[in-house]
C-alpha atoms as a PDB file:
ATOM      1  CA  UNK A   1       6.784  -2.921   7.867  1.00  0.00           C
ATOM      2  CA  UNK A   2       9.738  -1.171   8.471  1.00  0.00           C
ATOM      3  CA  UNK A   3       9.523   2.695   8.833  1.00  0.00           C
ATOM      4  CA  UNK A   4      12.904   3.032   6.559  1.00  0.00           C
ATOM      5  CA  UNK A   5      10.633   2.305   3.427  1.00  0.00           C
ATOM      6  CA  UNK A   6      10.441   4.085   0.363  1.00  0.00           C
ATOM      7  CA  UNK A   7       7.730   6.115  -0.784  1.00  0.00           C
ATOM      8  CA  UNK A   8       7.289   3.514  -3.426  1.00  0.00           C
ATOM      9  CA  UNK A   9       7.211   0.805  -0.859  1.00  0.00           C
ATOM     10  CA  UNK A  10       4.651   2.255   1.270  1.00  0.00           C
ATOM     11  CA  UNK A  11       2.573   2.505  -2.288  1.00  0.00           C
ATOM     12  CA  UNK A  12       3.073  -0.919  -2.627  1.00  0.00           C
ATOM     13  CA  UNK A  13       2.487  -1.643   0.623  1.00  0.00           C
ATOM     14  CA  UNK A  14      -1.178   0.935   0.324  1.00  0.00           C
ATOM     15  CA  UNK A  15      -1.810  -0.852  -2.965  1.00  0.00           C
ATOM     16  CA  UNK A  16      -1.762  -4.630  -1.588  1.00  0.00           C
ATOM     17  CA  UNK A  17      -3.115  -4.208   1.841  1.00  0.00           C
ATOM     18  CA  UNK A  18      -4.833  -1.110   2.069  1.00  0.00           C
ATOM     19  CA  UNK A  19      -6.647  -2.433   5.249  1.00  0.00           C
ATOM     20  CA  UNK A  20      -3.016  -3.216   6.970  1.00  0.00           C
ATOM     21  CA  UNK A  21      -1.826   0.512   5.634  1.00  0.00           C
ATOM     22  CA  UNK A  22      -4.763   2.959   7.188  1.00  0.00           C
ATOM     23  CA  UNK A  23      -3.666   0.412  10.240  1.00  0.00           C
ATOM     24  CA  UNK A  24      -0.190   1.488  10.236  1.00  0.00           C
ATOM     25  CA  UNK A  25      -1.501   5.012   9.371  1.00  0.00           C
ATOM     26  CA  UNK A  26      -3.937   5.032  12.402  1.00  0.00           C
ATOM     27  CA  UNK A  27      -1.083   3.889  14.283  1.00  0.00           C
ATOM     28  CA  UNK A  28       1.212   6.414  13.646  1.00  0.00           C
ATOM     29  CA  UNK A  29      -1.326   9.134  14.207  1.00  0.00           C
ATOM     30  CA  UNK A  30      -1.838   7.491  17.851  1.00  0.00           C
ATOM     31  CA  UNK A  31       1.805   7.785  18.670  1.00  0.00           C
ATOM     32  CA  UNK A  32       2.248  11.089  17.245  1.00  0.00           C
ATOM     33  CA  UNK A  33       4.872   9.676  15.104  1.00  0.00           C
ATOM     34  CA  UNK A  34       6.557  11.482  11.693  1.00  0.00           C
ATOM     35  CA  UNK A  35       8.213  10.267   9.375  1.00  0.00           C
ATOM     36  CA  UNK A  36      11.554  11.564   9.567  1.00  0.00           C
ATOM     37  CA  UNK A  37       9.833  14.352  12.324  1.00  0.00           C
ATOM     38  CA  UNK A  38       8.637  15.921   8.753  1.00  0.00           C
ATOM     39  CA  UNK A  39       5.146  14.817   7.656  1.00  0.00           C
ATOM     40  CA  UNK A  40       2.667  12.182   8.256  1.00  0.00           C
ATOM     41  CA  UNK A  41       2.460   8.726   6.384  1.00  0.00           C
ATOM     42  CA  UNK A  42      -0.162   9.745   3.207  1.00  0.00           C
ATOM     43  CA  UNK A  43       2.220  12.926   2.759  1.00  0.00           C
ATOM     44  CA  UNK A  44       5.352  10.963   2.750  1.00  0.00           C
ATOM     45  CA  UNK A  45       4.060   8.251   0.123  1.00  0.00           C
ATOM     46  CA  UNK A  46       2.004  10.985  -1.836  1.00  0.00           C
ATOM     47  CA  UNK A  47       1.640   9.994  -5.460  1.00  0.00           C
ATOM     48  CA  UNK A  48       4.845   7.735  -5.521  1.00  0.00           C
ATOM     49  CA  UNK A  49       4.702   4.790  -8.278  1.00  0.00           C
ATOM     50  CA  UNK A  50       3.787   1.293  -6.212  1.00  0.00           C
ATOM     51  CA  UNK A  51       6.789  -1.254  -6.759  1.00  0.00           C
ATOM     52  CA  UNK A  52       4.340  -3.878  -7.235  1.00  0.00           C
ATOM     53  CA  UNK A  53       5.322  -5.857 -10.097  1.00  0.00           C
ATOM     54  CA  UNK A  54       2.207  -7.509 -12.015  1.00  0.00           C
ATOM     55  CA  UNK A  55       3.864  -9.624 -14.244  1.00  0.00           C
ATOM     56  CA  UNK A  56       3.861 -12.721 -11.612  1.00  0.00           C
ATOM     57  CA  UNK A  57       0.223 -13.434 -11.027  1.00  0.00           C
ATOM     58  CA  UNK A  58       1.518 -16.232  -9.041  1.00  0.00           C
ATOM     59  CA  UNK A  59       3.823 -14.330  -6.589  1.00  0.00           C
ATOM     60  CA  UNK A  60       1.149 -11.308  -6.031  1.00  0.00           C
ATOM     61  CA  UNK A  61      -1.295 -14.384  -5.191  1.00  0.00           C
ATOM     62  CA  UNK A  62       1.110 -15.244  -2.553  1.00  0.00           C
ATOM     63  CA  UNK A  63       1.740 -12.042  -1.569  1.00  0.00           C
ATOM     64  CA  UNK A  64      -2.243 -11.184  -0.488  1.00  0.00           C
ATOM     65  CA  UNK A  65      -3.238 -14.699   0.470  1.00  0.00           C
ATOM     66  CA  UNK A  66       0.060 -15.694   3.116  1.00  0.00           C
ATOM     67  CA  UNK A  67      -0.087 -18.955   0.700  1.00  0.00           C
ATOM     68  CA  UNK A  68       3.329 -20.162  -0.600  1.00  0.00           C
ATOM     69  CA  UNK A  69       5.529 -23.263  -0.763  1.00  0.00           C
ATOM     70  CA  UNK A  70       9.053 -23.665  -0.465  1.00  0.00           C
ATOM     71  CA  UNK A  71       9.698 -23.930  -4.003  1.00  0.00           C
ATOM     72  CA  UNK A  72       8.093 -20.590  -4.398  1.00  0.00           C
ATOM     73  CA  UNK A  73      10.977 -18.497  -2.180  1.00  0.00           C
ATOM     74  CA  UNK A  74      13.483 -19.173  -4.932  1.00  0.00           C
ATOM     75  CA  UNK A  75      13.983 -16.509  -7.580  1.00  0.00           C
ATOM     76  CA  UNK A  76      13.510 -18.082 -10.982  1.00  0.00           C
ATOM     77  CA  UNK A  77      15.406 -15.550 -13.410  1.00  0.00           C
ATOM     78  CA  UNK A  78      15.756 -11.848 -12.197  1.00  0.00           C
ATOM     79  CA  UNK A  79      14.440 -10.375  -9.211  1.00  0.00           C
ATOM     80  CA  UNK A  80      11.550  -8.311  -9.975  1.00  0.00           C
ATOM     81  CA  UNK A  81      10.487  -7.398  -6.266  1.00  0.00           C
ATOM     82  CA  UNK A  82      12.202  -5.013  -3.761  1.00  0.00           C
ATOM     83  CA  UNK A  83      14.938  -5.717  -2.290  1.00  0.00           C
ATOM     84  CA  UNK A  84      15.000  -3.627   0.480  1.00  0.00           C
ATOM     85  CA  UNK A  85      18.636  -3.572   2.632  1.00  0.00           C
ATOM     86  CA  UNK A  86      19.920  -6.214   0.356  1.00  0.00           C
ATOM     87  CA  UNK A  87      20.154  -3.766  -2.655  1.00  0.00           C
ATOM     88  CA  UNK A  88      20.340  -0.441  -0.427  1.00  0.00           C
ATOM     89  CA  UNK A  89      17.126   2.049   0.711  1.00  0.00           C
ATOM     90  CA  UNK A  90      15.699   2.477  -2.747  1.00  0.00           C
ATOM     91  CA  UNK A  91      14.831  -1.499  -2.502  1.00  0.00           C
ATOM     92  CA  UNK A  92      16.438  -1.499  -5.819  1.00  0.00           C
ATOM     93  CA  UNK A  93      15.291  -2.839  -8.704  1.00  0.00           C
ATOM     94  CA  UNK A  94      12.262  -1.297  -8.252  1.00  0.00           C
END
């Protein structure tokens, strides 16, 4: 996870692995560590909209279970996930 995520991400991230996220959380709390030396990780994502897109049952399959082929890290049609530095810090086109 990188800590230049979105709000949005971090939902995404809470939403999909919420085991992995109070992880990170715990983490952070360990190391005394702020986002941007203002608040702590559940202020920063606060009620922000998950970019999780639902509308691939296939993908979000992959996405929780590690389990994927090649053929499955080609985009068929547009890009529905985030995009992270590829499409700037809002991880456009979510």
């Amino acid at each position: 996870m990188c800590i230049f995520s979105t709000p949005k991400l971090f939902a995404g991230i809470r939403k999909l692995y919420p085991e992995e996220y109070q992880l990170l959380k715990h983490d952070k709390e360990i190391l005394e560590f702020m986002l941007d030396n203002k608040c702590d990780l559940d202020t920063f994502v606060g009620n922000a909209k998950s970019c999780v897109y639902h509308g691939d049952e296939k993908a979000i399959r992959s996405l929780v279970t590690g389990e994927f082929s090649a053929n499955d890290i080609y985009a068929k049609g547009q890009w529905m996930y985030p995009a992270g530095a590829f499409h700037g810090v809002e991880g456009e086109p979510c």
